[in-house]
Protein backbone atom coordinates (compact mmCIF):
# COMPACT_ATOMS: atom_id res chain seq x y z
CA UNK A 1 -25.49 -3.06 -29.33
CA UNK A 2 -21.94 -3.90 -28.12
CA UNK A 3 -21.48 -6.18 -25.51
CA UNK A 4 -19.64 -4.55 -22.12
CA UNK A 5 -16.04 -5.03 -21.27
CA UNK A 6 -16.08 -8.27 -19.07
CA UNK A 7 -13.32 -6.74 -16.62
CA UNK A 8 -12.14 -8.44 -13.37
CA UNK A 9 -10.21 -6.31 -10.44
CA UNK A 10 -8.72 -8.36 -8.63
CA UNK A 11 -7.13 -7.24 -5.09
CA UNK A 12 -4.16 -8.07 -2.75
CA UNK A 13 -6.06 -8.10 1.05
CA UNK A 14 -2.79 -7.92 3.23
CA UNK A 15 -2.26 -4.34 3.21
CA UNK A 16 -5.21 -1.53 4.01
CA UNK A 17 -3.06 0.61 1.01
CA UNK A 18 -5.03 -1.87 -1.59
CA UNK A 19 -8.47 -1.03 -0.34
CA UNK A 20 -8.08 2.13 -0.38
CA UNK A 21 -7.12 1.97 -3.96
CA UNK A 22 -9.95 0.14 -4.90
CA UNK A 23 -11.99 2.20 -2.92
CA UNK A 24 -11.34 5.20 -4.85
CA UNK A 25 -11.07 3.40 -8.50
CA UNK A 26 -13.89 0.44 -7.82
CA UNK A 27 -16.86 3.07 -8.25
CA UNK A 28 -15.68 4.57 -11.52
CA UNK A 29 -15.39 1.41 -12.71
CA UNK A 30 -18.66 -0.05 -11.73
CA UNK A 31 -20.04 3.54 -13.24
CA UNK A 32 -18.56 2.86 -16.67
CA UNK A 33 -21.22 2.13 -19.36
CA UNK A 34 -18.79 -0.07 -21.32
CA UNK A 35 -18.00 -2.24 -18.25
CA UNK A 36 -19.28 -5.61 -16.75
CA UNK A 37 -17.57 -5.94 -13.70
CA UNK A 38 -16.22 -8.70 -10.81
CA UNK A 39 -14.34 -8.15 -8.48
CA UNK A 40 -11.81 -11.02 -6.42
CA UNK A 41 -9.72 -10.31 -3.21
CA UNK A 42 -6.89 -13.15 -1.50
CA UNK A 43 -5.44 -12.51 1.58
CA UNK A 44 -6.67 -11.11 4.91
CA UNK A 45 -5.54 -8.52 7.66
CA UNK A 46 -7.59 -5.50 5.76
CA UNK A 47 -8.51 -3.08 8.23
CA UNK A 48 -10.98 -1.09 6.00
CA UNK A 49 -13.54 -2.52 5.19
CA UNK A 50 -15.16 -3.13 1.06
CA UNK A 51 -17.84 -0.58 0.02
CA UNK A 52 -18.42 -2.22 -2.64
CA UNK A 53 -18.95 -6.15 -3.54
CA UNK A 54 -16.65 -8.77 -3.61
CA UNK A 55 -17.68 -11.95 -5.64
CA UNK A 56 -14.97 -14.44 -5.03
CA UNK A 57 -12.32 -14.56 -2.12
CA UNK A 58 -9.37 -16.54 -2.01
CA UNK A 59 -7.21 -17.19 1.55
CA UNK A 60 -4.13 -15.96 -0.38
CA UNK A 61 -0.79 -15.67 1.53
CA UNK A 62 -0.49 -13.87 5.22
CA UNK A 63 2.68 -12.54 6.29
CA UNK A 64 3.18 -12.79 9.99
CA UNK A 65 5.27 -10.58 12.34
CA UNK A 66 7.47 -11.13 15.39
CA UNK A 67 6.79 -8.52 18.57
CA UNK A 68 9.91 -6.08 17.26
CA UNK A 69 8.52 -6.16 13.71
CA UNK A 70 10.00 -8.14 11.63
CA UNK A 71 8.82 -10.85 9.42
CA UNK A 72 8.48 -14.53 11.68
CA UNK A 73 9.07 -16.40 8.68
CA UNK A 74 8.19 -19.99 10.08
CA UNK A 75 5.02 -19.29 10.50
CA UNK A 76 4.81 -17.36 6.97
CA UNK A 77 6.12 -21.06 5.74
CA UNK A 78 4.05 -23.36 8.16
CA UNK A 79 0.83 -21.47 8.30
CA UNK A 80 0.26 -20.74 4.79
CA UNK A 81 -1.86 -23.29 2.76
CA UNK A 82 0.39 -23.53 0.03
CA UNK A 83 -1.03 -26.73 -2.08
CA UNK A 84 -4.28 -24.68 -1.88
CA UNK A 85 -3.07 -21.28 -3.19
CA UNK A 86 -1.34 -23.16 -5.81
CA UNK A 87 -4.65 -25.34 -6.50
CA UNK A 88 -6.58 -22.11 -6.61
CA UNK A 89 -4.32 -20.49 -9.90
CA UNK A 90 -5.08 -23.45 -11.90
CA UNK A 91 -8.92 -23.64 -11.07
CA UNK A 92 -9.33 -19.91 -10.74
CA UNK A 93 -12.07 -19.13 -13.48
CA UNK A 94 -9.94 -16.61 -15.52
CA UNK A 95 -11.06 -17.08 -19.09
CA UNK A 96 -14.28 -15.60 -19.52
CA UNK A 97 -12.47 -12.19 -18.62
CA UNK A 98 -11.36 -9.46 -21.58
CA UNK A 99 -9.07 -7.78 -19.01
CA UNK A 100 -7.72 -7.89 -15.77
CA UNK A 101 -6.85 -5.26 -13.32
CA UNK A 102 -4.40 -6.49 -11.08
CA UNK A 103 -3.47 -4.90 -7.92
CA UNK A 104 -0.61 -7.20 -6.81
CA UNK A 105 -3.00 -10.73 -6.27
CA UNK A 106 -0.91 -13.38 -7.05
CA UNK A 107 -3.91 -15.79 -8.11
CA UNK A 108 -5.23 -14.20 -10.86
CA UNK A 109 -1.92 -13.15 -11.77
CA UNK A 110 -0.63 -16.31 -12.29
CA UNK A 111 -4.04 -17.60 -13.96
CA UNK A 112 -3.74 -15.11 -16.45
CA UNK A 113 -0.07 -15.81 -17.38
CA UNK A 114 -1.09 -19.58 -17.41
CA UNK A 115 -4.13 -18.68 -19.89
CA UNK A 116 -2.47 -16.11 -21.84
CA UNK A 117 -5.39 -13.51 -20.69
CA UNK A 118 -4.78 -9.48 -21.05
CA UNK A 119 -3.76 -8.26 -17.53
CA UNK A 120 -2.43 -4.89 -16.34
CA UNK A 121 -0.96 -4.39 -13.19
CA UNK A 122 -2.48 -1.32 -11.21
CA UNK A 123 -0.09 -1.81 -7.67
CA UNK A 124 2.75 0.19 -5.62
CA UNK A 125 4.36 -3.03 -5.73
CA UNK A 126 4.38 -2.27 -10.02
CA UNK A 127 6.67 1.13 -9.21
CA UNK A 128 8.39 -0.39 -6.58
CA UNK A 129 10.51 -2.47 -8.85
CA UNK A 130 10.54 0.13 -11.80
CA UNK A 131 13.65 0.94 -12.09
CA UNK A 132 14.03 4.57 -11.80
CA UNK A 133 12.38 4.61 -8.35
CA UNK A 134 13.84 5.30 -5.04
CA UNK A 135 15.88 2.04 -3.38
CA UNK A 136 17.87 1.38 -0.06
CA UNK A 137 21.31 1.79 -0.17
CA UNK A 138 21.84 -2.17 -0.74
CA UNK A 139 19.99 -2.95 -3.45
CA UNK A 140 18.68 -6.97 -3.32
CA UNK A 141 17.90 -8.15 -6.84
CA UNK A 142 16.73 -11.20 -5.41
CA UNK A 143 13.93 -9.59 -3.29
CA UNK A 144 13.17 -7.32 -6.27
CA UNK A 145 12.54 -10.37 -8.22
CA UNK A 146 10.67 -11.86 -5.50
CA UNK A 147 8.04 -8.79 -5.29
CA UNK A 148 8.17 -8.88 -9.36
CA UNK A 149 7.16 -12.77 -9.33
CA UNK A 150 4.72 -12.88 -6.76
CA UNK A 151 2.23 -11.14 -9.39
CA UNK A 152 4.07 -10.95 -12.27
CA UNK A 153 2.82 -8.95 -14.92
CA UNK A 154 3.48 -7.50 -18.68
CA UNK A 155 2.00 -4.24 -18.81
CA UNK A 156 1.62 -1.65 -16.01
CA UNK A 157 1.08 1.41 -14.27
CA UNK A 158 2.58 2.06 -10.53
CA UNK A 159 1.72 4.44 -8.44
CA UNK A 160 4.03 5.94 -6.16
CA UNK A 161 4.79 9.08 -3.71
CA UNK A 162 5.73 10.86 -7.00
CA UNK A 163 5.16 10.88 -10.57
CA UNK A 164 8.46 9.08 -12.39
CA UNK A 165 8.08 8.86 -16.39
CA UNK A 166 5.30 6.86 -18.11
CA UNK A 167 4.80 3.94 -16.19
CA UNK A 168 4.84 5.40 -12.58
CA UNK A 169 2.20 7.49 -11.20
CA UNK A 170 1.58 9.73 -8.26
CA UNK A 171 -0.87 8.27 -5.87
CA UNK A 172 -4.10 7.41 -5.80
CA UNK A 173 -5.32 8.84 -2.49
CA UNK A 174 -9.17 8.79 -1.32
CA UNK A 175 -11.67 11.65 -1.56
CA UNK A 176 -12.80 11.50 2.05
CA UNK A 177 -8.68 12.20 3.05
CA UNK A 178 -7.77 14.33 -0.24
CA UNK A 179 -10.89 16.65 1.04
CA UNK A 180 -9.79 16.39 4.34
CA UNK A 181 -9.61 19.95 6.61
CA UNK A 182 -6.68 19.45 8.52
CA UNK A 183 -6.44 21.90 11.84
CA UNK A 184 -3.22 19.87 13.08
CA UNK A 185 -1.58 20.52 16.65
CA UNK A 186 1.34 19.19 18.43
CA UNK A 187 -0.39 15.79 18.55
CA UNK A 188 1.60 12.32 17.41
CA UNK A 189 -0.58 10.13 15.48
CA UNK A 190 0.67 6.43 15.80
CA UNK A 191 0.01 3.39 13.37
CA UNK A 192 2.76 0.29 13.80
CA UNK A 193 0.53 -2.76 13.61
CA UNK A 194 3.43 -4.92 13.33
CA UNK A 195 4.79 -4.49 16.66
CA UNK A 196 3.54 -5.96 20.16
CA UNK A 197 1.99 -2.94 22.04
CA UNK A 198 4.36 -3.50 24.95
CA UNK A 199 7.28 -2.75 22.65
CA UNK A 200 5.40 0.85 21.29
CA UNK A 201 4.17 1.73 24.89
CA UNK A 202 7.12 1.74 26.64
CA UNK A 203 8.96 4.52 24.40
CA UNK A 204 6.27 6.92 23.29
CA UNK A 205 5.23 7.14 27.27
CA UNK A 206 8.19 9.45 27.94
CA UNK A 207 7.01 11.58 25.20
CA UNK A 208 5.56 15.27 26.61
CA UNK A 209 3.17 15.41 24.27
CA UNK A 210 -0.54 13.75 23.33
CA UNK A 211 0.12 9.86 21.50
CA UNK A 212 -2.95 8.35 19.95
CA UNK A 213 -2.02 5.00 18.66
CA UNK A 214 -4.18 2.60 16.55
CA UNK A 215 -3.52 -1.11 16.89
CA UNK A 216 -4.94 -3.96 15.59
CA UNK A 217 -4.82 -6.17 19.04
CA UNK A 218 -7.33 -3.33 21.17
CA UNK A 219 -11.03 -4.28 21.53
CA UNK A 220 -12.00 -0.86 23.70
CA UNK A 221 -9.82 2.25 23.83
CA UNK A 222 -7.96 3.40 26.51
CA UNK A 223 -4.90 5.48 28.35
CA UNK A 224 -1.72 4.93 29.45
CA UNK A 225 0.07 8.37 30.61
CA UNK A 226 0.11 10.61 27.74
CA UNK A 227 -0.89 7.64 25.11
CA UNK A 228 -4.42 7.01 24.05
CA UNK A 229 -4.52 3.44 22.85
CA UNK A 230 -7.40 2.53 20.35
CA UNK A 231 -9.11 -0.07 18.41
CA UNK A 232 -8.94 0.10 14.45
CA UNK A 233 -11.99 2.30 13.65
CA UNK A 234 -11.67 3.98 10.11
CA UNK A 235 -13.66 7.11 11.07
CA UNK A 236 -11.86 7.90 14.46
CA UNK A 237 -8.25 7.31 12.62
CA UNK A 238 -9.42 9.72 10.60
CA UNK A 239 -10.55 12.20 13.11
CA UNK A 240 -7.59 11.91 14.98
CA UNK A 241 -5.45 11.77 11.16
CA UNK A 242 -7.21 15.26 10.77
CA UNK A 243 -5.63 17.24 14.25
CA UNK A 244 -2.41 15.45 14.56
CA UNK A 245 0.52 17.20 12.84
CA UNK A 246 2.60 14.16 13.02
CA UNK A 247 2.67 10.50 12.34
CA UNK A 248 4.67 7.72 13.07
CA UNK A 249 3.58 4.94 11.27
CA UNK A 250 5.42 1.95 9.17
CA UNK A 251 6.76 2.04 5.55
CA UNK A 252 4.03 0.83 3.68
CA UNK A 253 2.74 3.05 0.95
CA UNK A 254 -0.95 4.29 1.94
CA UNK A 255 -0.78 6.31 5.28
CA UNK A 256 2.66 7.69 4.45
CA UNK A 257 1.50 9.06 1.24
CA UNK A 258 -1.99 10.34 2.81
CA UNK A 259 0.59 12.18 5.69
CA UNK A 260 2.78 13.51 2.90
CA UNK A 261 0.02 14.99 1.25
CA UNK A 262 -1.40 16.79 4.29
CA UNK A 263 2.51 18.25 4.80
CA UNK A 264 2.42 16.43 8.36
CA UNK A 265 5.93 15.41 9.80
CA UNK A 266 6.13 12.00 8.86
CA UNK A 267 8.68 9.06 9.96
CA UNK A 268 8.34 5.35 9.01
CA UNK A 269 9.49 1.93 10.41
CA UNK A 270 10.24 -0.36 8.00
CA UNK A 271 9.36 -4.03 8.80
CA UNK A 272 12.43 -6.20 8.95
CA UNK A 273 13.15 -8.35 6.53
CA UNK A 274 10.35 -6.67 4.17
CA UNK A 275 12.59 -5.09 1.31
CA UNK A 276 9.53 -3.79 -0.29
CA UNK A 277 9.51 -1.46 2.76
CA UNK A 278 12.73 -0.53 2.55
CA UNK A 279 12.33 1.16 -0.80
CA UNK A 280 9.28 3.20 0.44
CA UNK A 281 11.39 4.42 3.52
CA UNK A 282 14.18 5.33 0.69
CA UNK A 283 11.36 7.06 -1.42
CA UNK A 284 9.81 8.75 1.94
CA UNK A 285 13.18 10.05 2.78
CA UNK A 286 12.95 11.94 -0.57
CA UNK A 287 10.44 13.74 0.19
CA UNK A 288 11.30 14.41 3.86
CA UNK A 289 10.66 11.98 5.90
CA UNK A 290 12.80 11.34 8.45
CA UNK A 291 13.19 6.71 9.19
CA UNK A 292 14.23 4.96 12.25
CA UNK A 293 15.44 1.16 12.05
CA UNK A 294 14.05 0.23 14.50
CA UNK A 295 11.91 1.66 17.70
CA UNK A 296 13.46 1.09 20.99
CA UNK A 297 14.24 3.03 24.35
CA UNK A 298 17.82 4.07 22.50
CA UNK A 299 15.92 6.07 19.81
CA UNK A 300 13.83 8.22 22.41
CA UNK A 301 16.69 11.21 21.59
CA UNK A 302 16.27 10.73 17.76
CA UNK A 303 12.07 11.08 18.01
CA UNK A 304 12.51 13.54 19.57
CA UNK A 305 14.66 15.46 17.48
CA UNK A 306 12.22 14.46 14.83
CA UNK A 307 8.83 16.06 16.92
CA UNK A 308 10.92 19.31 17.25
CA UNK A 309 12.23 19.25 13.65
CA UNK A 310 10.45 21.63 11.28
CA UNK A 311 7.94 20.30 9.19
CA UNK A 312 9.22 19.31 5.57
CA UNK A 313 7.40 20.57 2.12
CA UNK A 314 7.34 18.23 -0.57
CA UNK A 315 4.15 18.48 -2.52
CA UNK A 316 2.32 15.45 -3.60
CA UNK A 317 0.65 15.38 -6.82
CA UNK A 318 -2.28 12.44 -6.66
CA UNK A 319 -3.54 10.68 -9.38
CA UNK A 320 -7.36 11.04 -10.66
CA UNK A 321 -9.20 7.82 -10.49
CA UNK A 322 -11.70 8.44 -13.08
CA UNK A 323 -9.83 9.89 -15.46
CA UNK A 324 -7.11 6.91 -14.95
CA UNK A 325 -10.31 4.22 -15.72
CA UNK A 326 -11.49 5.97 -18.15
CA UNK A 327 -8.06 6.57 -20.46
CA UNK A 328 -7.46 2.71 -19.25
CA UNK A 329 -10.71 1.99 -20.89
CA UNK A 330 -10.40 3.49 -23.87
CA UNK A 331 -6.65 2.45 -24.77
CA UNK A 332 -7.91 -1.18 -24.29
CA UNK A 333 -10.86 -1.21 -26.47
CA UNK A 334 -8.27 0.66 -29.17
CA UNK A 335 -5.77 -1.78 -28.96
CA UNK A 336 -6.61 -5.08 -26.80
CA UNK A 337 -2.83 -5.48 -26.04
CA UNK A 338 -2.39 -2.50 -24.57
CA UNK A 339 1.05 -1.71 -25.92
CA UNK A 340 1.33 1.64 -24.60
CA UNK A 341 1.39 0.21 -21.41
CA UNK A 342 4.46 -2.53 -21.44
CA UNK A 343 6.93 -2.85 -18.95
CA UNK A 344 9.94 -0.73 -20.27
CA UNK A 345 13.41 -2.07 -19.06
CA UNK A 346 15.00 1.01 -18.93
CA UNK A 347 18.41 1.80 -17.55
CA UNK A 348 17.96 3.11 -13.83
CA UNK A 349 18.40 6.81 -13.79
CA UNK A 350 18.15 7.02 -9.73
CA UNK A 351 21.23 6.14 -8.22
CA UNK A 352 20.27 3.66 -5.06
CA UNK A 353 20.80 5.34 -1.54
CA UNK A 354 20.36 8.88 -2.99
């Protein structure tokens, strides 16, 4: 009898968008007959919380935010452990692994360059630097090398709002929102963990319509005007996700894509300083939504316009999670180098700030 697949997925745990990808790809893979599997998380500030087990967790790196959003980058530098993260790639025990699925974690990433193990990367941040995706009107090579070395990687495949050649995919989006029965009404749903409640409150109060905003600093819900404030709580975000017809939200990947998907008005607020961001707001823009710099008192006009703006078509096409294991499966134990799946340099065929 053959022995299983020892396979590791390994998980990035700042950003809700990579537990909801292993949410929807963890079960196929722990249903695969050919599969022994672990799975390893670093970082914190998920929101959702693991249906599934986690083996080994690592403290990783945690960005922090100022109240207007942007990235407070002394305390990214002084309240990091550093020495440790950088103790825990050369201890991390990588070699008894026959691949690696890698959704941006830097740990494993690095062990597995270190130990010349088979890895392929399975992130947003993989399409983000592909070259034919969507970017900001000033490019930073820098930053994209940045996002490329944090979890660097040989062979991959992105996912991203759309389908863009080989290596990028559409995305992966969960069952209980892709079966979702949306019955949405003039109702703003509101999701900007990055700024200081103060900051959100006082613009979105002059609104004349219902605000329901999720934030990650309320214990008990409650009301301010026209603004429901709330506690993270996965099924009422989803609730309110469901009768909403617009969100307002910031330009991560995950909640944008699930919006897209449901054809709700959409607008994102890209986290300063957080060029990985910036390319999703120039990607979301493609497919109509609208982005604001900022949110201050001066952009009450502009949401505005945006609530009364018709709402934008751009069909998403997601990608299946079993049938992505499954053809991931099988290519490896065909060719255990998986050369169908390098990293192409191709020539950009997007022009930047289109």
């Amino acid at each position: 009898m053959q022995k299983p697949l020892k396979v590791l997925y390994a998980l990035q745990g700042t950003g809700n968008g990579h537990m909801a990808r292993a949410t929807a790809l963890v079960p196929h893979l722990e249903q695969h007959p050919s599969i022994e599997l672990t799975v390893w998380i670093s970082g914190k500030h998920v929101d959702l919380k693991a249906p599934f087990k986690i083996h080994r967790r690592y403290t990783g790196i945690t960005l922090f935010y100022t109240e207007n959003g942007g990235i407070h980058w002394l305390k990214v530098i002084f309240k990091n452990h550093w020495l440790q993260w950088c103790w825990n790639i050369f201890t991390a025990p990588i070699t008894s692994y026959d691949l690696v699925l890698n959704d941006y974690e830097p740990i494993s990433a690095w062990a597995c360059r270190l130990r010349d193990i088979p890895l392929l990367a399975l992130s947003h941040q993989a399409a983000v630097v592909h070259p034919w995706t969507p970017r900001p009107h000033k490019v930073n090579a820098t930053l994209e090398r940045i996002i490329f070395w944090y979890a660097p990687f040989e062979r991959a495949r992105g996912f991203h709002f759309k389908k863009n050649g080989l290596h990028v995919l559409g995305p992966i989006i969960r069952d209980e929102i892709k079966n979702l029965i949306c019955s949405p009404r003039r109702e703003l749903l509101v999701y900007l963990p990055a700024f200081s409640l103060q900051k959100i409150l006082r613009i979105l109060t002059r609104l004349e319509l219902p605000v329901y905003v999720f934030h990650p600093d309320v214990q008990h819900p409650y009301d301010v005007e026209n603004v429901t404030v709330m506690p993270i709580d996965r099924e009422v975000f989803t609730q309110v996700f469901r009768q909403v017809d617009s969100v307002l939200c910031g330009a991560g990947f995950e909640l944008p894509t699930e919006a897209l998907y449901h054809s709700k008005r959409l607008a994102v607020v890209p986290i300063k300083g957080q060029y990985e961001q910036s390319c999703n707001a120039a990607a979301a823009q493609a497919c109509g939504a609208w982005k604001f710099s900022t949110l201050k008192k001066k952009h009450f006009k502009a949401l505005n316009q945006w609530l009364n703006a018709p709402i934008p078509h751009h069909p998403i096409m997601s990608t299946d999670p079993k049938a992505l294991v499954q053809t991931i499966i099988a290519d490896f134990q065909e060719d255990k180098n998986l050369h169908g799946y390098k990293w192409e340099q191709e020539k950009p065929v997007y022009s930047p700030g289109t």
